[in-house]
PDB file of N, CA and C in Angstrom:
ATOM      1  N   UNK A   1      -9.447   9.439 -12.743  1.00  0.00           N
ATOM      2  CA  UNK A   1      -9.419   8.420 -13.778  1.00  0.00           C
ATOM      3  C   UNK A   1      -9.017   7.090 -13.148  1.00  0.00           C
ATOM      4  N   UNK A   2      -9.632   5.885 -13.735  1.00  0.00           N
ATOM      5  CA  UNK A   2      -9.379   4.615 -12.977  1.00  0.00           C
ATOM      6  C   UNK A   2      -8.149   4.014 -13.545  1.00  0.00           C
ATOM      7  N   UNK A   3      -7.325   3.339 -13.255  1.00  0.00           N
ATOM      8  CA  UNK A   3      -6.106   2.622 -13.830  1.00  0.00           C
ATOM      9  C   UNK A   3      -6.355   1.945 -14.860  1.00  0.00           C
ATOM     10  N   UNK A   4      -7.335   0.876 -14.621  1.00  0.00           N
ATOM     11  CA  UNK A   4      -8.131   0.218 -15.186  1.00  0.00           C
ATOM     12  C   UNK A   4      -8.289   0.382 -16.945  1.00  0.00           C
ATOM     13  N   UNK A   5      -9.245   1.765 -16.700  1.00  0.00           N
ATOM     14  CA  UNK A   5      -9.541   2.399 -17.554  1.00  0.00           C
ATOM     15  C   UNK A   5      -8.501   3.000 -18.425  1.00  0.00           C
ATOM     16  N   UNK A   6      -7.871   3.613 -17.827  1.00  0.00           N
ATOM     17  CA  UNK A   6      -6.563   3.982 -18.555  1.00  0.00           C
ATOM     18  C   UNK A   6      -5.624   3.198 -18.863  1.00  0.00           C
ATOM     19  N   UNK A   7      -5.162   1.667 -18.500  1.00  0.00           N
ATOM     20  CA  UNK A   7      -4.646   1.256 -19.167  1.00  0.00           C
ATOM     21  C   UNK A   7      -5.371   0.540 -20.635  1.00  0.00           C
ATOM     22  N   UNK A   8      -6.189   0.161 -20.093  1.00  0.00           N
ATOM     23  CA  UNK A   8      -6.952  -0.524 -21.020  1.00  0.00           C
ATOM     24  C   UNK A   8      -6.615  -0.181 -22.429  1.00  0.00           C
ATOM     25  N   UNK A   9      -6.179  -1.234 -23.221  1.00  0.00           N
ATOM     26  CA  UNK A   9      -5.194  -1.107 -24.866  1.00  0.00           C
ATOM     27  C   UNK A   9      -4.064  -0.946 -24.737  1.00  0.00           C
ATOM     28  N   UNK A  10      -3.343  -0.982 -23.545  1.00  0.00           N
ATOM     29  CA  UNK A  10      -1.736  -0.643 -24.069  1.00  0.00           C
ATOM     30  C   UNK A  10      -1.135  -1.472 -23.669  1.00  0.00           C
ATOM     31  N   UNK A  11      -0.068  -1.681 -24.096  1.00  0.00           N
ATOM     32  CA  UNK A  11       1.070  -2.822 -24.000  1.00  0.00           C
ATOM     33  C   UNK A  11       1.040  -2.581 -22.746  1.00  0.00           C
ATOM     34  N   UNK A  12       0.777  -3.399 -21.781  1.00  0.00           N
ATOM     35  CA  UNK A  12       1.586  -4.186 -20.222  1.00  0.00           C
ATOM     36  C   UNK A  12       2.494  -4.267 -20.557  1.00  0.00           C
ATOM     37  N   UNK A  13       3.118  -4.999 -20.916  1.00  0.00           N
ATOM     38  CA  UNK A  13       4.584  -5.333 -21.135  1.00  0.00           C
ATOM     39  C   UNK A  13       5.625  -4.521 -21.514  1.00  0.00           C
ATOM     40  N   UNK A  14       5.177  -3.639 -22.525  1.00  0.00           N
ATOM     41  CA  UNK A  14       6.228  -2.536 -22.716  1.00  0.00           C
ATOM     42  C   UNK A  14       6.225  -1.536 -21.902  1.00  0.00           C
ATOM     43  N   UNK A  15       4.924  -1.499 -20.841  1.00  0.00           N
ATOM     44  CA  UNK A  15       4.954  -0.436 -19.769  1.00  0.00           C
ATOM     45  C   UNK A  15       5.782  -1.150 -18.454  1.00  0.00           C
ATOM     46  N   UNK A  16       5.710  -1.905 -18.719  1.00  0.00           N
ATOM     47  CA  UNK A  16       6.544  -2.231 -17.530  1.00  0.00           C
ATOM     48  C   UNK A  16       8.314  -2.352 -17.308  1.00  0.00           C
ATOM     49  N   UNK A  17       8.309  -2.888 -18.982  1.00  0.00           N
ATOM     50  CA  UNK A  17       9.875  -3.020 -18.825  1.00  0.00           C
ATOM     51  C   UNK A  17      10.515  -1.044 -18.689  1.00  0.00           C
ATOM     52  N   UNK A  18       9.149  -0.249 -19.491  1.00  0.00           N
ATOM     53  CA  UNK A  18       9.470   1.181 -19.166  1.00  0.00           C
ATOM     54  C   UNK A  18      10.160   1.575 -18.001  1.00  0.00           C
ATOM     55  N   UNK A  19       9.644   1.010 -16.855  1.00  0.00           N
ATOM     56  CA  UNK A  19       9.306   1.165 -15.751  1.00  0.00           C
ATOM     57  C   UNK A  19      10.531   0.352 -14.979  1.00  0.00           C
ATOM     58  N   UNK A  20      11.112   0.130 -15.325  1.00  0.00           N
ATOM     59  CA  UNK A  20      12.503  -1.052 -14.829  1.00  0.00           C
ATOM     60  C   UNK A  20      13.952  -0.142 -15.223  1.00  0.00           C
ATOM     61  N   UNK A  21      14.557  -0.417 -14.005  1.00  0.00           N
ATOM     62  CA  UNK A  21      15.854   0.075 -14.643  1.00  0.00           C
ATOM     63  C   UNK A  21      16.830  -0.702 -15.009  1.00  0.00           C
ATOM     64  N   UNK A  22      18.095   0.455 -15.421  1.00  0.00           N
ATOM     65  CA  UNK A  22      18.552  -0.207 -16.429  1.00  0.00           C
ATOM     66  C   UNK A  22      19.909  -1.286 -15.450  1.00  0.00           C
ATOM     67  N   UNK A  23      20.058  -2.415 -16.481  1.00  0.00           N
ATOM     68  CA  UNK A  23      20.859  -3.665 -16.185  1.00  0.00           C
ATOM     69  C   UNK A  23      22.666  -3.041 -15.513  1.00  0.00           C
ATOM     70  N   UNK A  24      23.519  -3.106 -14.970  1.00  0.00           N
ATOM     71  CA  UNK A  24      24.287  -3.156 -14.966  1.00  0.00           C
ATOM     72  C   UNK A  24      25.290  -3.470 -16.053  1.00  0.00           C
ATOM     73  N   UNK A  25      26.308  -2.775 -16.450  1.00  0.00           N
ATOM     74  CA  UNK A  25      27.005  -2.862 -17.542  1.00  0.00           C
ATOM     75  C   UNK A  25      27.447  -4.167 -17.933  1.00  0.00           C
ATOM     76  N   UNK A  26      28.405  -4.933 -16.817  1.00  0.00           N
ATOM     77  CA  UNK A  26      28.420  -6.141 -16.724  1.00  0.00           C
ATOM     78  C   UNK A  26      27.568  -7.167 -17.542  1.00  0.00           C
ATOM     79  N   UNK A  27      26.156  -6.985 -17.204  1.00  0.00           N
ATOM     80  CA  UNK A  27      25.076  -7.739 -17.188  1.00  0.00           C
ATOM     81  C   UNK A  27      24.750  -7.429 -19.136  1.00  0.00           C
ATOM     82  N   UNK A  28      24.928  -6.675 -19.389  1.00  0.00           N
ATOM     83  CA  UNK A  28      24.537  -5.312 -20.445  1.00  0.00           C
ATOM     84  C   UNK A  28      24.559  -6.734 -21.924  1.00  0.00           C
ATOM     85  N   UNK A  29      25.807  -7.685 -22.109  1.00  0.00           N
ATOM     86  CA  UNK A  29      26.172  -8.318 -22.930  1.00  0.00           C
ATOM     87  C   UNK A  29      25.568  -9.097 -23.171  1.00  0.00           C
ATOM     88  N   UNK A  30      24.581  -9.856 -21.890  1.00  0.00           N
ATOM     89  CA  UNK A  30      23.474 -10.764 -22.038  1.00  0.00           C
ATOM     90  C   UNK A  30      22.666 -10.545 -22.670  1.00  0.00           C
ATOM     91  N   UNK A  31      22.276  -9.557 -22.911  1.00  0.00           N
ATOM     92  CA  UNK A  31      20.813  -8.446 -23.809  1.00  0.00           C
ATOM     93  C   UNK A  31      21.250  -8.811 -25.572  1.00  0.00           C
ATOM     94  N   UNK A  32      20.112  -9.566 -25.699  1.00  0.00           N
ATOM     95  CA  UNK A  32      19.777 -10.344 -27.201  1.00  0.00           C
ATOM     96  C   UNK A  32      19.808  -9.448 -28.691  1.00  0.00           C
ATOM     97  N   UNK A  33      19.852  -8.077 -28.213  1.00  0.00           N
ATOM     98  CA  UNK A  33      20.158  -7.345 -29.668  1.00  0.00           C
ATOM     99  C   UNK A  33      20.727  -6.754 -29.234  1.00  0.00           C
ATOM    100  N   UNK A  34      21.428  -5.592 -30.217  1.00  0.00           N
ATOM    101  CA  UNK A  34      21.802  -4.474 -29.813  1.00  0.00           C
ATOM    102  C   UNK A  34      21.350  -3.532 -29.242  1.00  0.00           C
ATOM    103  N   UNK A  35      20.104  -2.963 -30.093  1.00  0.00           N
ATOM    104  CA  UNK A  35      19.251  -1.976 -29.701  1.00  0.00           C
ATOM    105  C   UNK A  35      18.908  -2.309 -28.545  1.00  0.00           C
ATOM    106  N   UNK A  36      18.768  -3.226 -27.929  1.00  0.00           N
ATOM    107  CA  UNK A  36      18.279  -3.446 -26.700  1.00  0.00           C
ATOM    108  C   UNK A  36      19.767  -2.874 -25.514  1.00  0.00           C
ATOM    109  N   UNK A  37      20.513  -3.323 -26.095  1.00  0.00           N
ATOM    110  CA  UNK A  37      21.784  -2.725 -25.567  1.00  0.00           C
ATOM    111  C   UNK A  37      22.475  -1.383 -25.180  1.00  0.00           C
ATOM    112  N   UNK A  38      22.019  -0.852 -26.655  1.00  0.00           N
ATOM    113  CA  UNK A  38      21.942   0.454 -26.668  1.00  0.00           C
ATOM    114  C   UNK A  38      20.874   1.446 -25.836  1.00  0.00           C
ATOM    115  N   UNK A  39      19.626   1.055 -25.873  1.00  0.00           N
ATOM    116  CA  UNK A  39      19.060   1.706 -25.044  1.00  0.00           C
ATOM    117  C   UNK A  39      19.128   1.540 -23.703  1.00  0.00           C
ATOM    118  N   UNK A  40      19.957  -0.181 -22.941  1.00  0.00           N
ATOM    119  CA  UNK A  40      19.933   0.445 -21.649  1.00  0.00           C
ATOM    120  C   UNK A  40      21.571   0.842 -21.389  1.00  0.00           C
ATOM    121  N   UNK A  41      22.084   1.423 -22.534  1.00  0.00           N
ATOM    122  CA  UNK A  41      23.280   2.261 -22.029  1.00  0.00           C
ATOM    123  C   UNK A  41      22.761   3.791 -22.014  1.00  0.00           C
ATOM    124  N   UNK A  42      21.963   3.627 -22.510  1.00  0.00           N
ATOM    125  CA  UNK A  42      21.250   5.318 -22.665  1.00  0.00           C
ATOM    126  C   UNK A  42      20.669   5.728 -21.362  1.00  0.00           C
ATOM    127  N   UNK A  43      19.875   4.299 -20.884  1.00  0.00           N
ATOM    128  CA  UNK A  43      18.837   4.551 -19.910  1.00  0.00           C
ATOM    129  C   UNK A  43      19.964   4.486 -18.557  1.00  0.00           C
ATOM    130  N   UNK A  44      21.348   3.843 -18.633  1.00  0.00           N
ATOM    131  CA  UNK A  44      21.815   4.029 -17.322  1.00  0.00           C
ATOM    132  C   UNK A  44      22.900   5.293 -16.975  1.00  0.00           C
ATOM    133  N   UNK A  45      23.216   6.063 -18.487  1.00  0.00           N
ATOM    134  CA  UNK A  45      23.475   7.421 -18.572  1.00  0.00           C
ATOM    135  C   UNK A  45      22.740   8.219 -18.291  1.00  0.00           C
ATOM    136  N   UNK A  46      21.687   8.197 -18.108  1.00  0.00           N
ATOM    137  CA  UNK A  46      20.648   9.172 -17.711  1.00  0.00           C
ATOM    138  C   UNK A  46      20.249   8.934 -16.119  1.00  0.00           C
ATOM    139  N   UNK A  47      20.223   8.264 -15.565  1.00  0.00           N
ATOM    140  CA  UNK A  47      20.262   7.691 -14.319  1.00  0.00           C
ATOM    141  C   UNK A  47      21.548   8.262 -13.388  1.00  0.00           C
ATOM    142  N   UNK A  48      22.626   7.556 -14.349  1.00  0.00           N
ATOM    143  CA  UNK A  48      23.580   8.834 -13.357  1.00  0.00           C
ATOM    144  C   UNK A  48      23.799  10.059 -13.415  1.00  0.00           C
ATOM    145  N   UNK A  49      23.196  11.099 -14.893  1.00  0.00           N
ATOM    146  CA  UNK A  49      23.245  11.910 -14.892  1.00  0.00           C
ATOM    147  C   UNK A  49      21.861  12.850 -14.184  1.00  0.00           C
ATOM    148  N   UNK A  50      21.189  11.980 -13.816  1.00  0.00           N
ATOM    149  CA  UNK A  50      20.013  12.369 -12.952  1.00  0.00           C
ATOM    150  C   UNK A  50      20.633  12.719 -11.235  1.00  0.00           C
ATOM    151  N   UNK A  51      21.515  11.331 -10.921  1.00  0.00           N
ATOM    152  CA  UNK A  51      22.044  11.138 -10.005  1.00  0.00           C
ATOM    153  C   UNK A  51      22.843  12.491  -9.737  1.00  0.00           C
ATOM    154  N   UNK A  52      23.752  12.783 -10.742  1.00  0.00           N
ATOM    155  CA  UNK A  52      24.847  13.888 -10.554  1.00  0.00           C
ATOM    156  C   UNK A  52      23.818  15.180  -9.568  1.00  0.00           C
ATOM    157  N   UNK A  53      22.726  15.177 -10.848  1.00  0.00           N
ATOM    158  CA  UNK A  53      21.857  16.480 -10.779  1.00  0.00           C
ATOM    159  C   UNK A  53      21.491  16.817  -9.281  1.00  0.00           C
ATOM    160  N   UNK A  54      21.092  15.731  -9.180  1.00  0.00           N
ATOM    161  CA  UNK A  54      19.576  15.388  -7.661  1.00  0.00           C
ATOM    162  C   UNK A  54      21.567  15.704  -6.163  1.00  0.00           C
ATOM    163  N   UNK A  55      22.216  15.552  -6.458  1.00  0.00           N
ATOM    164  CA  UNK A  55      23.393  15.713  -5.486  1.00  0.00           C
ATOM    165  C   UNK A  55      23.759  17.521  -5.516  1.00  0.00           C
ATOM    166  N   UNK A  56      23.987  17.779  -7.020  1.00  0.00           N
ATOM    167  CA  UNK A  56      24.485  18.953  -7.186  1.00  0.00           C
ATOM    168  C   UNK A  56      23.466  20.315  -6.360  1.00  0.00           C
ATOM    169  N   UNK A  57      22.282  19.663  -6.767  1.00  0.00           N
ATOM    170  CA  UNK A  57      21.287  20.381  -6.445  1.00  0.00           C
ATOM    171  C   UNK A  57      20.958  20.894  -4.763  1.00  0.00           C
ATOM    172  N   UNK A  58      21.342  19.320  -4.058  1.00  0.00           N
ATOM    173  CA  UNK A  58      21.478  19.158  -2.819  1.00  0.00           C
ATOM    174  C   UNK A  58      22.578  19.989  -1.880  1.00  0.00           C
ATOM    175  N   UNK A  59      23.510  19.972  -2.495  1.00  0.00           N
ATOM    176  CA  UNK A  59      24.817  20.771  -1.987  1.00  0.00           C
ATOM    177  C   UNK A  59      24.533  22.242  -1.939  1.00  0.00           C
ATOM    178  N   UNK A  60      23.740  22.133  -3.242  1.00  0.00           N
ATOM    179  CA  UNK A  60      24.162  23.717  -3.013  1.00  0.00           C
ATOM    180  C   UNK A  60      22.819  24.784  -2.076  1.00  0.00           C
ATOM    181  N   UNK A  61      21.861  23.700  -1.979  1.00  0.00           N
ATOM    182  CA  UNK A  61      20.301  23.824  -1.130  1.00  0.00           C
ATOM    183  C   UNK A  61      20.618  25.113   0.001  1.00  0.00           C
ATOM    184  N   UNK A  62      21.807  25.227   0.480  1.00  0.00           N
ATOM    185  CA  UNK A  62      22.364  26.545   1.851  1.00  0.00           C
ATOM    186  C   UNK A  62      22.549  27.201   0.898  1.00  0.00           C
ATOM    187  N   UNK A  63      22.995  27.461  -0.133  1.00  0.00           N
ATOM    188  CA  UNK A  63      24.045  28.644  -0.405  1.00  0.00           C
ATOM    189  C   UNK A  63      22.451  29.583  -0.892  1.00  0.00           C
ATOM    190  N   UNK A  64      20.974  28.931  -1.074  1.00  0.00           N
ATOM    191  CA  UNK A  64      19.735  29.652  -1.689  1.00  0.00           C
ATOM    192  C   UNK A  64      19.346  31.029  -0.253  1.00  0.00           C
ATOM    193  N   UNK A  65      18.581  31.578  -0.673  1.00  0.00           N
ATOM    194  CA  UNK A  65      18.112  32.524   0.166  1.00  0.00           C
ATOM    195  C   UNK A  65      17.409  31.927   0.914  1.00  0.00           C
ATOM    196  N   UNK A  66      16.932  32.377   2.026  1.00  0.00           N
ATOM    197  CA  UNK A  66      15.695  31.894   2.466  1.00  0.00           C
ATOM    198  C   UNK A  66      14.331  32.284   2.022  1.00  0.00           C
ATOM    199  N   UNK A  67      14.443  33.622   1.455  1.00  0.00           N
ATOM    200  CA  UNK A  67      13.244  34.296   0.828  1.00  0.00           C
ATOM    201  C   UNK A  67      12.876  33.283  -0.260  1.00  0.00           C
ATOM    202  N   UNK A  68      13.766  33.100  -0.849  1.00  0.00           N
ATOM    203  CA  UNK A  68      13.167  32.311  -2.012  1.00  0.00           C
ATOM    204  C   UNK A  68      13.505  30.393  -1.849  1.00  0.00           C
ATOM    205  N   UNK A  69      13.839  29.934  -0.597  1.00  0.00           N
ATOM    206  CA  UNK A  69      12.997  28.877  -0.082  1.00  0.00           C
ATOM    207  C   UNK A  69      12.009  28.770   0.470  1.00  0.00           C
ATOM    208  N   UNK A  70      11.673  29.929   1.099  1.00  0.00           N
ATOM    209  CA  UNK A  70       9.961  30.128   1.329  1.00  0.00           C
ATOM    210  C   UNK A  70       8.938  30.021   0.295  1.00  0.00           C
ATOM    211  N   UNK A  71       9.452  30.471  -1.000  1.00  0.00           N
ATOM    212  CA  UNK A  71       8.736  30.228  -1.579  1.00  0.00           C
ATOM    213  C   UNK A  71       8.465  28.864  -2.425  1.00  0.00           C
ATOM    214  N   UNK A  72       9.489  28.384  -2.290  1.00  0.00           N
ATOM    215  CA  UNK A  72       9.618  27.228  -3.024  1.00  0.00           C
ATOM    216  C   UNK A  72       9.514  26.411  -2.231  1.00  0.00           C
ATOM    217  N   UNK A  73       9.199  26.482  -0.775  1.00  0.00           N
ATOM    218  CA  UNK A  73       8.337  25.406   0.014  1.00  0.00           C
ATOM    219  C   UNK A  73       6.677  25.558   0.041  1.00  0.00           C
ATOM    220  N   UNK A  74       6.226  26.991  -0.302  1.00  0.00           N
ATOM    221  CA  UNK A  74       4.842  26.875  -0.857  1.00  0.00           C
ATOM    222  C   UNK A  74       4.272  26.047  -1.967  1.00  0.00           C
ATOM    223  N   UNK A  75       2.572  25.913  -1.501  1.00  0.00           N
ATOM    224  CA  UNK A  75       2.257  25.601  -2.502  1.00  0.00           C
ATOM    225  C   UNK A  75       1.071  26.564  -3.145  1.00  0.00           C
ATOM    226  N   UNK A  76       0.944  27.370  -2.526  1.00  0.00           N
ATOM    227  CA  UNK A  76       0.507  28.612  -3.151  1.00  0.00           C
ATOM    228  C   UNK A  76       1.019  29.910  -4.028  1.00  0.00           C
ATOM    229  N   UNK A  77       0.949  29.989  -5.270  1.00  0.00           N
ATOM    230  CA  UNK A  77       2.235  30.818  -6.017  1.00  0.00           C
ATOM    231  C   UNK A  77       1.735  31.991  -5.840  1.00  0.00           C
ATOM    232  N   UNK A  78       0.750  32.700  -4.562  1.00  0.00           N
ATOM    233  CA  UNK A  78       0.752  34.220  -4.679  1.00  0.00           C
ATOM    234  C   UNK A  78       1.430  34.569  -2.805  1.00  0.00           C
ATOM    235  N   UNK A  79       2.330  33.353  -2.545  1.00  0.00           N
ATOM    236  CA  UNK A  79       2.562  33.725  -0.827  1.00  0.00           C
ATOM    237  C   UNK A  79       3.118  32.951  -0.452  1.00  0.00           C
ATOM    238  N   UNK A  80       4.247  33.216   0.426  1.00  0.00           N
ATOM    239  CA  UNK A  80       5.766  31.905   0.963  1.00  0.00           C
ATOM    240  C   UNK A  80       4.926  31.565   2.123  1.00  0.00           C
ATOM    241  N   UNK A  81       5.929  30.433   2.101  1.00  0.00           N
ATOM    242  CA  UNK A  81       5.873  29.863   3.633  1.00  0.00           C
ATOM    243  C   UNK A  81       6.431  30.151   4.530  1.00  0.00           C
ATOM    244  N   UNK A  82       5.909  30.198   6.032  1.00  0.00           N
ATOM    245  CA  UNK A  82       6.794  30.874   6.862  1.00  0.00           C
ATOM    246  C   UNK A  82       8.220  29.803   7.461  1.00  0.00           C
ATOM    247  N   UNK A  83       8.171  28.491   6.842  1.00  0.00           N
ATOM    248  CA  UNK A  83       9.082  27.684   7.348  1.00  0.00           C
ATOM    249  C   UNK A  83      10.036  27.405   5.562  1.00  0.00           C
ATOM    250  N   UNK A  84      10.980  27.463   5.694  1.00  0.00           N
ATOM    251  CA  UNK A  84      11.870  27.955   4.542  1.00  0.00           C
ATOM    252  C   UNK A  84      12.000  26.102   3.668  1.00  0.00           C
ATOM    253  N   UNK A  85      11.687  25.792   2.386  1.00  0.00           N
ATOM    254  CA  UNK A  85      11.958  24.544   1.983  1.00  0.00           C
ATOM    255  C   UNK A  85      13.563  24.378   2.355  1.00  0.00           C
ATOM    256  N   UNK A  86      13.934  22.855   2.454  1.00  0.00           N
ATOM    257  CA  UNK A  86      15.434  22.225   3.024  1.00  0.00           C
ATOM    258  C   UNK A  86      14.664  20.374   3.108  1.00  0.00           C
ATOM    259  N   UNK A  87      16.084  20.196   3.776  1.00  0.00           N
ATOM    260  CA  UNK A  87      15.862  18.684   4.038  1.00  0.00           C
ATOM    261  C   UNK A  87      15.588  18.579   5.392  1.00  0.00           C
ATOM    262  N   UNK A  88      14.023  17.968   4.762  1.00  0.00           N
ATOM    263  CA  UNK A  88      13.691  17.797   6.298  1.00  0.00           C
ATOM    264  C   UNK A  88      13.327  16.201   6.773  1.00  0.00           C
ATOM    265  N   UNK A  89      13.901  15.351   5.989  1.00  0.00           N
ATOM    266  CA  UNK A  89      14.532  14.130   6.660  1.00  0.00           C
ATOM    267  C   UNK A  89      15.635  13.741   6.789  1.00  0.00           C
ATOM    268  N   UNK A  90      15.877  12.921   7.593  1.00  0.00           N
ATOM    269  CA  UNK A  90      16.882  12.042   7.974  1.00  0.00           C
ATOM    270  C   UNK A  90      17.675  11.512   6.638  1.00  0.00           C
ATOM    271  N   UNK A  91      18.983  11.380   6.874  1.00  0.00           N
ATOM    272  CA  UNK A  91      19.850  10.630   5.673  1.00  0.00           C
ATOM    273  C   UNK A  91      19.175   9.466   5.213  1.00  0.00           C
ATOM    274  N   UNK A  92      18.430   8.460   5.824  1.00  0.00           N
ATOM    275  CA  UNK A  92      17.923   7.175   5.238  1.00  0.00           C
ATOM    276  C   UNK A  92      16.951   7.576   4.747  1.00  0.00           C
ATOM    277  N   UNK A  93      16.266   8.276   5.506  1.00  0.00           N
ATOM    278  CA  UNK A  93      15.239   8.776   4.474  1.00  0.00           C
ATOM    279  C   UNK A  93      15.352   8.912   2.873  1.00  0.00           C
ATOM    280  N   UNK A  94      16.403  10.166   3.013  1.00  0.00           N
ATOM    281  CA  UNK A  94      16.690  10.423   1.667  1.00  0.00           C
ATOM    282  C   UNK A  94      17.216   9.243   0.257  1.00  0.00           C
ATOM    283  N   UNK A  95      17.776   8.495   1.175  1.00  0.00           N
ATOM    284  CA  UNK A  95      18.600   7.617   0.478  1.00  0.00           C
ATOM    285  C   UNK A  95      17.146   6.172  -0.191  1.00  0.00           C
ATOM    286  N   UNK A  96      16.013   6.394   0.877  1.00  0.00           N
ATOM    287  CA  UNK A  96      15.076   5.553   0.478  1.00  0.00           C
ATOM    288  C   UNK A  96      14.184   6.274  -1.013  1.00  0.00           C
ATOM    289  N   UNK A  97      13.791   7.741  -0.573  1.00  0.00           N
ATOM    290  CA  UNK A  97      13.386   8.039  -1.843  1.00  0.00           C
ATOM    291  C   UNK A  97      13.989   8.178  -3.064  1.00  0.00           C
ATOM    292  N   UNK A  98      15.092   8.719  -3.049  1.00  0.00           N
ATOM    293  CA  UNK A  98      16.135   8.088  -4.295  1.00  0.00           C
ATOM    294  C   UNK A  98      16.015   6.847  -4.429  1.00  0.00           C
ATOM    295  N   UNK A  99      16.095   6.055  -4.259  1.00  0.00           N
ATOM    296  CA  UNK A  99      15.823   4.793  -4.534  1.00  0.00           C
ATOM    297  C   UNK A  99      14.882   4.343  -5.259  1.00  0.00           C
ATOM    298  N   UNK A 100      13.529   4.693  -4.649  1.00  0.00           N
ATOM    299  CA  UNK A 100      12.511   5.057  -5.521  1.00  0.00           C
ATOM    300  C   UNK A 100      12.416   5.377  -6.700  1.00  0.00           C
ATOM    301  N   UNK A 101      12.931   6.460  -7.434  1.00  0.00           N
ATOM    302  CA  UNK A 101      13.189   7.223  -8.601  1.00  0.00           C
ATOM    303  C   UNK A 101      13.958   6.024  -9.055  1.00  0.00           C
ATOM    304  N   UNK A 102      14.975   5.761  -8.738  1.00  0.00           N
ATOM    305  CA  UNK A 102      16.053   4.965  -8.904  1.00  0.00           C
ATOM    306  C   UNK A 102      16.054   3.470  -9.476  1.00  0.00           C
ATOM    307  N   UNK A 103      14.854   2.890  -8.974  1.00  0.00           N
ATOM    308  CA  UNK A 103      13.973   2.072  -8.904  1.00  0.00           C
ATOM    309  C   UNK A 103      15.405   0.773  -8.652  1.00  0.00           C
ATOM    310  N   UNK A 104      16.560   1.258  -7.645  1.00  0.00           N
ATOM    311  CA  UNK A 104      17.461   0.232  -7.834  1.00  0.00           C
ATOM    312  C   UNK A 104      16.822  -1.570  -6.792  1.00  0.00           C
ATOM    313  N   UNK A 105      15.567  -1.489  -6.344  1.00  0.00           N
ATOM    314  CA  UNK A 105      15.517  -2.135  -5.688  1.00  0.00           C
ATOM    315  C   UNK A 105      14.819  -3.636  -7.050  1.00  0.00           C
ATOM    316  N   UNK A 106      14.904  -3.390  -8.381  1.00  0.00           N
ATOM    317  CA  UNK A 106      14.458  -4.221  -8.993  1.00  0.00           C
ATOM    318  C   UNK A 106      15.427  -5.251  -9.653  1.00  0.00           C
TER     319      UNK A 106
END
């Protein structure tokens, strides 16, 4: 499907601010209504509770089997991989794709 095509009729604008994260608390008071307020206290609760997740998840990545990181480094669901899923970049790495998600670079 073309972008193009698929956007075609929908708010730009509301897709984008979608697409933005949320303000710093600080910052939070500047925001012209409430509701506007309210949702980016929602949207930056969810962000760290994403955050918590994406860490918790990370820690505990050794304590999994390897049998069943094999499989969950496949991408075939009838057969593992012979190299077990983990982190297989570098700390900056990681810290760049979070970021991403994160979208803190806006």
């Amino acid at each position: 499907m073309k972008w193009a095509a698929y956007l075609q009729g929908k708010d730009k604008l509301a897709l984008h601010r979608a697409g933005l994260s949320p303000i710093p608390k600080t910052s939070e008071l500047k925001l012209w209504k409430q509701e506007a307020r309210d949702a980016n206290a929602r949207l930056r609760a969810l962000v760290e509770s994403f955050r918590r997740e994406l860490a918790r998840g990370l820690e505990r990545l050794d304590r999994v089997p390897d049998e069943t990181l094999k499989w969950l480094g496949s991408i075939d669901a009838t057969k593992p991989v012979t190299k077990p899923f983990g982190h297989k970049q570098e700390a900056a790495t990681m810290e760049r794709y979070s970021a991403d998600w994160e979208r803190e670079d806006q």
